[in-house]
Protein backbone atom coordinates (compact mmCIF):
# COMPACT_ATOMS: atom_id res chain seq x y z
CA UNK A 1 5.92 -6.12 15.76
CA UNK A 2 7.26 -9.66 16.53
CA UNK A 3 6.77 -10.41 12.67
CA UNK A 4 8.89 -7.46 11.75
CA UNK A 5 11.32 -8.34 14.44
CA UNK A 6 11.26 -11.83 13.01
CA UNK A 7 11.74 -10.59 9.07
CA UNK A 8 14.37 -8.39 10.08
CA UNK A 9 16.24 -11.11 12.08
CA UNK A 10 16.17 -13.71 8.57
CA UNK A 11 17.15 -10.87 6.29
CA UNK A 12 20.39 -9.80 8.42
CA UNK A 13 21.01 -13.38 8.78
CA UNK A 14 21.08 -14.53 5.11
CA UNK A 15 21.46 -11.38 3.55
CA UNK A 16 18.08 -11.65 1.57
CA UNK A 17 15.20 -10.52 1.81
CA UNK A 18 11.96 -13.26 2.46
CA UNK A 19 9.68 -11.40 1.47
CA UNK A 20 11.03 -9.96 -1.95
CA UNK A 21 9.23 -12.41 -3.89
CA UNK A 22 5.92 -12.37 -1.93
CA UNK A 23 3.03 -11.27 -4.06
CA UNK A 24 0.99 -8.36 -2.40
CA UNK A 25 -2.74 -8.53 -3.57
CA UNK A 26 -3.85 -6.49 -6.05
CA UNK A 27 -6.44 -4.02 -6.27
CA UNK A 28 -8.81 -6.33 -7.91
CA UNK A 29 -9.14 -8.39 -4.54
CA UNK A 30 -9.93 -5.26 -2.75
CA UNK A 31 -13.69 -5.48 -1.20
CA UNK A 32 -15.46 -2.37 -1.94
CA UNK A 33 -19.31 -1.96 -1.31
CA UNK A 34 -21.04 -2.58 -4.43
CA UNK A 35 -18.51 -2.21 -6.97
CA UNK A 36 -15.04 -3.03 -7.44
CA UNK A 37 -14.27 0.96 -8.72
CA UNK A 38 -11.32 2.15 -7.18
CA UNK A 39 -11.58 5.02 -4.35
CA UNK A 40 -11.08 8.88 -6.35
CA UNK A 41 -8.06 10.80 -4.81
CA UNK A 42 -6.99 14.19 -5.46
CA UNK A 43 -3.12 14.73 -4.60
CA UNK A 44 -3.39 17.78 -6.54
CA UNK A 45 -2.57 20.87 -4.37
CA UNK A 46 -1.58 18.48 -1.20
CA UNK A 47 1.79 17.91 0.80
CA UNK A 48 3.66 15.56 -1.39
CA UNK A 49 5.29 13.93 1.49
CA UNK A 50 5.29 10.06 1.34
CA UNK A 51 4.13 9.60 4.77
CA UNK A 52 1.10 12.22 4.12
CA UNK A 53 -0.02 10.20 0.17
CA UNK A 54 0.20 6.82 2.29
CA UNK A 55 -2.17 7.94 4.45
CA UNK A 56 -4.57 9.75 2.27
CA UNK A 57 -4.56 6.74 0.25
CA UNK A 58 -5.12 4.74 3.01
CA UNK A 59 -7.86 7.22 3.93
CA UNK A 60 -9.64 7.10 1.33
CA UNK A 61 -9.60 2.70 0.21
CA UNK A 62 -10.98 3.07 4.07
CA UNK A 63 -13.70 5.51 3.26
CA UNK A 64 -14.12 3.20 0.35
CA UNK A 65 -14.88 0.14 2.45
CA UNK A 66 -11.75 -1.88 1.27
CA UNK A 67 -10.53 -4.84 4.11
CA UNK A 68 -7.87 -3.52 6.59
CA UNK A 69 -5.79 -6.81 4.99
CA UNK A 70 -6.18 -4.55 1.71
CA UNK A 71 -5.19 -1.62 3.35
CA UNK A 72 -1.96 -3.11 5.06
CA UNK A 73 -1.02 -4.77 1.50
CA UNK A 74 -1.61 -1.50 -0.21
CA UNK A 75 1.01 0.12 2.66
CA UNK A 76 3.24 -2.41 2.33
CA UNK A 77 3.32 -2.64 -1.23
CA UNK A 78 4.03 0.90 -1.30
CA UNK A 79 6.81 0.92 1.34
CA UNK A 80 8.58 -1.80 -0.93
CA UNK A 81 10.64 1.25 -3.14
CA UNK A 82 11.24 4.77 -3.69
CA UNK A 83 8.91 7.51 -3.78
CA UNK A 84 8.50 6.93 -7.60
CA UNK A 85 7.48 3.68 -6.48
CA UNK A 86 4.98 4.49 -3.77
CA UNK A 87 3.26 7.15 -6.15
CA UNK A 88 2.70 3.69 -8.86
CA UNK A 89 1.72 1.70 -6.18
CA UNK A 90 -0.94 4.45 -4.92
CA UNK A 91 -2.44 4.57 -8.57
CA UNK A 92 -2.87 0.73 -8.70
CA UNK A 93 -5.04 1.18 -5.89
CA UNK A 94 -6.41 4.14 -6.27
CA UNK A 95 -7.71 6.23 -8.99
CA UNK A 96 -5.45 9.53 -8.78
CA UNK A 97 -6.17 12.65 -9.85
């Protein structure tokens, strides 16, 4: 929380954002067991809301043995925009059906 607090505190103060030209990792860094496939999710016939595709997404790179420091990129990466956004993010990471 004291990061946030932190990031918060620069970005009022300057009027920028630090962390808009951070590179999140990609899905190619993710550790899965025995292959580096991307975890299968169905959105299909699900609640659409962002909160509830974050953490089915986030469900299933779990399930799929990713790192929690791939997890908490993929979430942050995903908070970075819009819902259009979120939805590419969540198919760089994921293989969406």
């Amino acid at each position: 929380m004291n990061e946030l607090a932190a990031h918060l505190k620069q970005w009022f103060a300057t009027g920028v954002d630090p962390l808009a030209n951070a590179v999140s990792p990609e899905p190619s860094t993710m550790a899965t067991p025995a292959t580096s496939k991307r975890p299968e999710l169905r959105l299909v016939g699900v609640d659409g809301n962002a909160f509830n595709v974050m953490g089915l997404a986030s469900q299933a790179l779990r399930k799929a043995g990713a790192s929690q420091e791939t997890i908490k990129a993929y979430q942050a990466a995903a908070m970075e925009g819009d819902y259009d956004h979120l939805l590419q993010v969540t198919m760089r990471y994921c293989d969406v059906n």
